[in-house]
N, C-alpha and C. Protein backbone atom coordinates (compact mmCIF):
# COMPACT_ATOMS: atom_id res chain seq x y z
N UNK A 1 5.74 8.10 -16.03
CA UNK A 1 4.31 7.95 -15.98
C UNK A 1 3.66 8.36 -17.30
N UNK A 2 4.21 9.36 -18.03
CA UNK A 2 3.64 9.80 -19.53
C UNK A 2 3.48 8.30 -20.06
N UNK A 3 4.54 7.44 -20.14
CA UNK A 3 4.82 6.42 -20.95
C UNK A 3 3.92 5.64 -20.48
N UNK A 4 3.17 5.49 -20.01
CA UNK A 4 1.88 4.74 -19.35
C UNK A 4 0.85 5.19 -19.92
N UNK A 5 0.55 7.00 -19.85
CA UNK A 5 -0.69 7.17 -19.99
C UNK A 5 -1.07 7.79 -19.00
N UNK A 6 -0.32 8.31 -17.81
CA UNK A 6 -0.85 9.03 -16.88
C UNK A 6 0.23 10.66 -16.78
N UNK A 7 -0.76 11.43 -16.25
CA UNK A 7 -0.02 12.48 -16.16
C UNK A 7 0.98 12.65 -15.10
N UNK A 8 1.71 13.54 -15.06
CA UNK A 8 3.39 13.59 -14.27
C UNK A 8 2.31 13.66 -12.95
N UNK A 9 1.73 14.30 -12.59
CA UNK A 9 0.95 14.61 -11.64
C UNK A 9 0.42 13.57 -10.66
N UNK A 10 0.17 12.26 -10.94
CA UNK A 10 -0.51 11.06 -10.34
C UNK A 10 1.16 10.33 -9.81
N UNK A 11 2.29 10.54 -10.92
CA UNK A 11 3.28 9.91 -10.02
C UNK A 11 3.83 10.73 -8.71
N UNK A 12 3.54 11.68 -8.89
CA UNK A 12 3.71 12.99 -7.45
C UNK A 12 3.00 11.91 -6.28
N UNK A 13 1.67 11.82 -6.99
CA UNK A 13 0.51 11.47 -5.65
C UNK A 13 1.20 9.81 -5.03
N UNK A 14 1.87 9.01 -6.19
CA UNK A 14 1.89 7.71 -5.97
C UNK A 14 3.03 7.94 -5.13
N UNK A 15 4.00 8.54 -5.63
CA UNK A 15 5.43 8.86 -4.60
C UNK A 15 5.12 9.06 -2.97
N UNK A 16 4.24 10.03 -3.02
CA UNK A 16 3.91 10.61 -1.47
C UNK A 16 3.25 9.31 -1.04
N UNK A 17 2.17 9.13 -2.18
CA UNK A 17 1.54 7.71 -1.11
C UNK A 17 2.58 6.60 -0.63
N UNK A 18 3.42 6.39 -1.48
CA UNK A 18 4.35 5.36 -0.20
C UNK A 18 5.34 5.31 -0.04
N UNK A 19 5.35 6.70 0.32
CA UNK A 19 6.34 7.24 1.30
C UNK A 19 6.11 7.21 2.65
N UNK A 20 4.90 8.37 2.50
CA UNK A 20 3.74 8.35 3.70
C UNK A 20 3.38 7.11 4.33
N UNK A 21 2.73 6.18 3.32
CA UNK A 21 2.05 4.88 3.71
C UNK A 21 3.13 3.88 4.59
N UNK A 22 4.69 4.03 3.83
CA UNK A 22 5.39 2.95 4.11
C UNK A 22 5.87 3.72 5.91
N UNK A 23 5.81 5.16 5.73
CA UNK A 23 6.51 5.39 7.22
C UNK A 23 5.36 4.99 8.59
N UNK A 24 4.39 5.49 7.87
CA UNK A 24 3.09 5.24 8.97
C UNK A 24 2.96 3.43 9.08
N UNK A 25 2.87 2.50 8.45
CA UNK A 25 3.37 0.93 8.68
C UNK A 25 4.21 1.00 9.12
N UNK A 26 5.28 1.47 9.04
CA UNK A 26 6.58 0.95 10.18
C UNK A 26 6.16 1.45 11.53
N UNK A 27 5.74 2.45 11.69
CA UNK A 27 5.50 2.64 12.78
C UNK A 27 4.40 2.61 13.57
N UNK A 28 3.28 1.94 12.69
CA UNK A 28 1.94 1.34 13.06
C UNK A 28 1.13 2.13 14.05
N UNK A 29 1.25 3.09 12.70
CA UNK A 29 0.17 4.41 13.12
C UNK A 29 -0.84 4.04 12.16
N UNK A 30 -2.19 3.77 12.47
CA UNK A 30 -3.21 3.49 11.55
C UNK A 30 -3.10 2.71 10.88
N UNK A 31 -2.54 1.43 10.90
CA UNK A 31 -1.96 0.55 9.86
C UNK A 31 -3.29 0.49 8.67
N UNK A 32 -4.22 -0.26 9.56
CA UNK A 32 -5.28 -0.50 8.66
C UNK A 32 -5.90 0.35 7.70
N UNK A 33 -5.44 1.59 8.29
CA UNK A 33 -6.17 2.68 7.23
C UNK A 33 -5.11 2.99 6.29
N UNK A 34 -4.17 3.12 6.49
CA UNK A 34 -2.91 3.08 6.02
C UNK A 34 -3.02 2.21 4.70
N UNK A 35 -2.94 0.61 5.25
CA UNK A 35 -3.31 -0.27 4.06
C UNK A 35 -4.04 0.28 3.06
N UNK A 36 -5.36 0.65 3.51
CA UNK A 36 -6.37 0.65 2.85
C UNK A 36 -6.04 1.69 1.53
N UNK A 37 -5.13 2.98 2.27
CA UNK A 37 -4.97 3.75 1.25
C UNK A 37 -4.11 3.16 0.03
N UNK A 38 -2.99 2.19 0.50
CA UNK A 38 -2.03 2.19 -0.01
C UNK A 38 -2.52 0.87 -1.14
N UNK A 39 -3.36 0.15 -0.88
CA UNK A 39 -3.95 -0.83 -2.10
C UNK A 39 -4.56 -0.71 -3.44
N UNK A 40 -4.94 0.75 -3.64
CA UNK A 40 -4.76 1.07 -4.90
C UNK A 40 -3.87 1.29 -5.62
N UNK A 41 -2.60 1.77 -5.25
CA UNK A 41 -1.12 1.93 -5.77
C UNK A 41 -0.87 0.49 -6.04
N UNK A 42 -0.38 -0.63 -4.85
CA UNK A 42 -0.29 -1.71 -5.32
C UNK A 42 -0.97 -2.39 -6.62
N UNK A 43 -2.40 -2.18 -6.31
CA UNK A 43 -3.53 -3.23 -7.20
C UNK A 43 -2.50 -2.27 -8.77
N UNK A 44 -2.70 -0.91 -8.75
CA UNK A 44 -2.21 -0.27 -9.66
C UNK A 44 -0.60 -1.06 -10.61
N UNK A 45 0.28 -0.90 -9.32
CA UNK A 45 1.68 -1.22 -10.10
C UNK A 45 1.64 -2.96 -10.40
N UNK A 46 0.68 -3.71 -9.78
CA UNK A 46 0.44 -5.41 -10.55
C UNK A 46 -0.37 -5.19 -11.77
N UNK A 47 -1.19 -4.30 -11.94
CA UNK A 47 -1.88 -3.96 -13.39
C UNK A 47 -0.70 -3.44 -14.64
N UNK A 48 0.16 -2.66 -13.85
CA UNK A 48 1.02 -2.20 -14.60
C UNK A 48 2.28 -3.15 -15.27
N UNK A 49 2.36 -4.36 -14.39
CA UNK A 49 3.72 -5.21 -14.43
C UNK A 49 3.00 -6.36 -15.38
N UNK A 50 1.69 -6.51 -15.38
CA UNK A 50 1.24 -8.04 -16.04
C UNK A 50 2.08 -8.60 -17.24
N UNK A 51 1.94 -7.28 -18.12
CA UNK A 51 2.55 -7.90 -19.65
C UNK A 51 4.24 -8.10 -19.11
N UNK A 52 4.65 -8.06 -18.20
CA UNK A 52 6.20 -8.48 -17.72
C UNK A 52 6.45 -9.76 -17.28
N UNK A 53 5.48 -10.78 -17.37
CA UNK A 53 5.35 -11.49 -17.16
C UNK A 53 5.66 -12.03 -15.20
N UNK A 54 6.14 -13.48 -14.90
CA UNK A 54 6.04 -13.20 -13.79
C UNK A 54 6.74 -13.09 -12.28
N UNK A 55 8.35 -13.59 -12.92
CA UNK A 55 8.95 -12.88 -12.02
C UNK A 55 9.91 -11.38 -11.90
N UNK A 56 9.43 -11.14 -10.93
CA UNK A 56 9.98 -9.49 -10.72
C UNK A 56 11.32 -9.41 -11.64
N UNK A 57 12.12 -10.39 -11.14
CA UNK A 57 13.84 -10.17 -12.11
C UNK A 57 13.61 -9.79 -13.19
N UNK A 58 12.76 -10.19 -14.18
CA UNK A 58 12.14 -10.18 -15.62
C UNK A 58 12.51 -8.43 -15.92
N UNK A 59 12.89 -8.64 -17.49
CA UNK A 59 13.18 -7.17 -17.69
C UNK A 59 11.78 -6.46 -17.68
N UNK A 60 12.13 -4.89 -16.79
CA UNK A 60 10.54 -4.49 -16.82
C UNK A 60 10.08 -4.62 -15.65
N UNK A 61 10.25 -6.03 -14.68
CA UNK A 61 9.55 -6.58 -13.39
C UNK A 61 8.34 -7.53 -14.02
N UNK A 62 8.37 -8.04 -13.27
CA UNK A 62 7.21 -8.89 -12.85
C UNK A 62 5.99 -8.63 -11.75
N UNK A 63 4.78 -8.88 -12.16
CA UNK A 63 3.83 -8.98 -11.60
C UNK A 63 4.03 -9.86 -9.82
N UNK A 64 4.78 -10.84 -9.68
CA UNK A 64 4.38 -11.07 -8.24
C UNK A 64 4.78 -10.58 -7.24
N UNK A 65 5.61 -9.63 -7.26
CA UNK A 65 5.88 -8.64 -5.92
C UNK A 65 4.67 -7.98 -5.58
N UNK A 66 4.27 -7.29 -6.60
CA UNK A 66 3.02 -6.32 -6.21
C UNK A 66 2.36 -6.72 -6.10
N UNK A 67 1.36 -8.10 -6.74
CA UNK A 67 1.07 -8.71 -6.40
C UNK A 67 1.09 -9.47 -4.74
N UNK A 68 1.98 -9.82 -4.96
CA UNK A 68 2.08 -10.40 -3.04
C UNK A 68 1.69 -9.30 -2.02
N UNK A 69 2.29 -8.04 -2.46
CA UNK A 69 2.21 -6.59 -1.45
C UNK A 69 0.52 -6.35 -1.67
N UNK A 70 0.11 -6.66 -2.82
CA UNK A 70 -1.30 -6.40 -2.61
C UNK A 70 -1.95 -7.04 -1.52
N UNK A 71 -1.99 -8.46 -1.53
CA UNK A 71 -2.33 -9.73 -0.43
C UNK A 71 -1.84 -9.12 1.15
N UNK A 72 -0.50 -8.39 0.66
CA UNK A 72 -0.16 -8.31 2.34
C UNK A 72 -0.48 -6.78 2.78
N UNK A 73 -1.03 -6.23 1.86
CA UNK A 73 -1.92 -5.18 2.17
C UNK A 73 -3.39 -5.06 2.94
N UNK A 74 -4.28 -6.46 2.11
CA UNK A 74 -5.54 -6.77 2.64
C UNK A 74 -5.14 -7.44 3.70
N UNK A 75 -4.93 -8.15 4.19
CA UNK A 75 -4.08 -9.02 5.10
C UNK A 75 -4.32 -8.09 6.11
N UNK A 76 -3.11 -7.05 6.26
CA UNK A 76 -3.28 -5.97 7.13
C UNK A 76 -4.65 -4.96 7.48
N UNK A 77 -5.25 -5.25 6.04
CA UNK A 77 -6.56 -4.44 6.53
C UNK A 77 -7.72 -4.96 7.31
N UNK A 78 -7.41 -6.55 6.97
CA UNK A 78 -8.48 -7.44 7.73
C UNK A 78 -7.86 -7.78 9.26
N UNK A 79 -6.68 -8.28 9.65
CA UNK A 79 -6.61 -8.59 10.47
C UNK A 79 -5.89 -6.83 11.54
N UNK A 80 -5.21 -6.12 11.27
CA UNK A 80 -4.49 -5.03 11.91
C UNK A 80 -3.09 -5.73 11.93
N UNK A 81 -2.35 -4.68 12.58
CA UNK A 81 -1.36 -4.42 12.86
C UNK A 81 -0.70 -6.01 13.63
N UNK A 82 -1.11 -6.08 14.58
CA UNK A 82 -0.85 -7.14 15.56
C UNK A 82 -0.54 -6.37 16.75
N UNK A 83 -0.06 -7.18 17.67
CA UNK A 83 0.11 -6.60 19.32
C UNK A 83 1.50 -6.67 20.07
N UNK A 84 2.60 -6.85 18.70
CA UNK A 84 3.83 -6.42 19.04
C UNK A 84 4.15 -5.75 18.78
N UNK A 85 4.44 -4.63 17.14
CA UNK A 85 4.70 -3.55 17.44
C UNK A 85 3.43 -2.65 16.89
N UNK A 86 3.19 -1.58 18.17
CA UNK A 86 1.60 -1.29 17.69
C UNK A 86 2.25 0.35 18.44
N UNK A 87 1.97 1.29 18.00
CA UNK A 87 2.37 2.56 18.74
C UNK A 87 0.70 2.72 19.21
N UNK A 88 0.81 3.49 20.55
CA UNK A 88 -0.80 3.52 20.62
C UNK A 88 -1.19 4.64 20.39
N UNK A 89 -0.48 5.77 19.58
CA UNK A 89 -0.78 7.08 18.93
C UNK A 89 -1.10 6.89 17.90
N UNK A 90 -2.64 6.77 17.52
CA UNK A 90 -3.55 6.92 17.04
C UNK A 90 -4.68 8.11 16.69
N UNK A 91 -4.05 9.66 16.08
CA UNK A 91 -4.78 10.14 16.41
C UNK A 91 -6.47 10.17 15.12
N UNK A 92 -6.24 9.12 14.18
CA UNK A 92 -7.52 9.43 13.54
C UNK A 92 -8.93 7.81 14.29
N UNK A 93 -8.60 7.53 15.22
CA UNK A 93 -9.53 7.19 16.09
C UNK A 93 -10.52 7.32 16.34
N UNK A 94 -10.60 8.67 16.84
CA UNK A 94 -11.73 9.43 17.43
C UNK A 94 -12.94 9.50 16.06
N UNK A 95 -12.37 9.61 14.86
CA UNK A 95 -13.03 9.81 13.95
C UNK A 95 -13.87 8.34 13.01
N UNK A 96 -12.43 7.85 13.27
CA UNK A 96 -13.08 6.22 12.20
C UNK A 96 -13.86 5.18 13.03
N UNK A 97 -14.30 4.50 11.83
CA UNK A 97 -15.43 3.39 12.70
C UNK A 97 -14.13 2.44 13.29
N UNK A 98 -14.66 1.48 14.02
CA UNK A 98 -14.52 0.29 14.83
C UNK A 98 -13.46 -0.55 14.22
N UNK A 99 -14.12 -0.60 13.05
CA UNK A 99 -13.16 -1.74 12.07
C UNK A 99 -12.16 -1.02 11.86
N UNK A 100 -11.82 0.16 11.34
CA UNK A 100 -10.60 0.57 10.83
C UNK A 100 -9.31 0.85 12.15
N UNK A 101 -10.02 0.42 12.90
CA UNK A 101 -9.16 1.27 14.21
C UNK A 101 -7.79 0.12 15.00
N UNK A 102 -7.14 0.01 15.31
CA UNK A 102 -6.34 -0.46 15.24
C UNK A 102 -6.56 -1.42 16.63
């Protein structure tokens, strides 16, 4: 992350975020909010891949993985989870509006 321009400190935060993010989607706890967190990392690592031109194989990577994960991030934030696998333990509910709720 130095080699970017960011401090060691933000790759800590990016690590946990999808770690966290990716276990809570599998198990479609909060997806949508979930997403929501996790689309700045994405939007982040397609900002980061551009000059790699554009497929991932490309030395370096490519922009359209993260890219695509971005899309299937909003995706998830607009539509939810779906109604096959949906755990119904939800506990930040009580708190969020309507839209975010699964």
């Amino acid at each position: 992350m130095q080699v970017l321009g960011y401090q060691v400190f933000f790759a800590y935060l990016v690590i946990f975020g999808e770690i966290i993010g990716g276990i809570t989607l599998i198990l479609g706890i909060q997806t949508r909010l979930t997403a929501l967190f996790c689309l700045p990392i994405l939007i982040g690592a397609t900002f980061v891949h551009l000059n790699n031109g554009w497929l991932f194989s490309a030395e370096g990577g490519g922009w359209e993985f993260p890219a695509s994960l971005s899309i299937i991030a909003l995706a998830t934030i607009f539509m939810g989870s779906g109604n096959r696998i949906n755990l119904k333990f939800n506990p930040l509910n009580t708190f969020l509006p309507t839209q975010l709720q699964n």
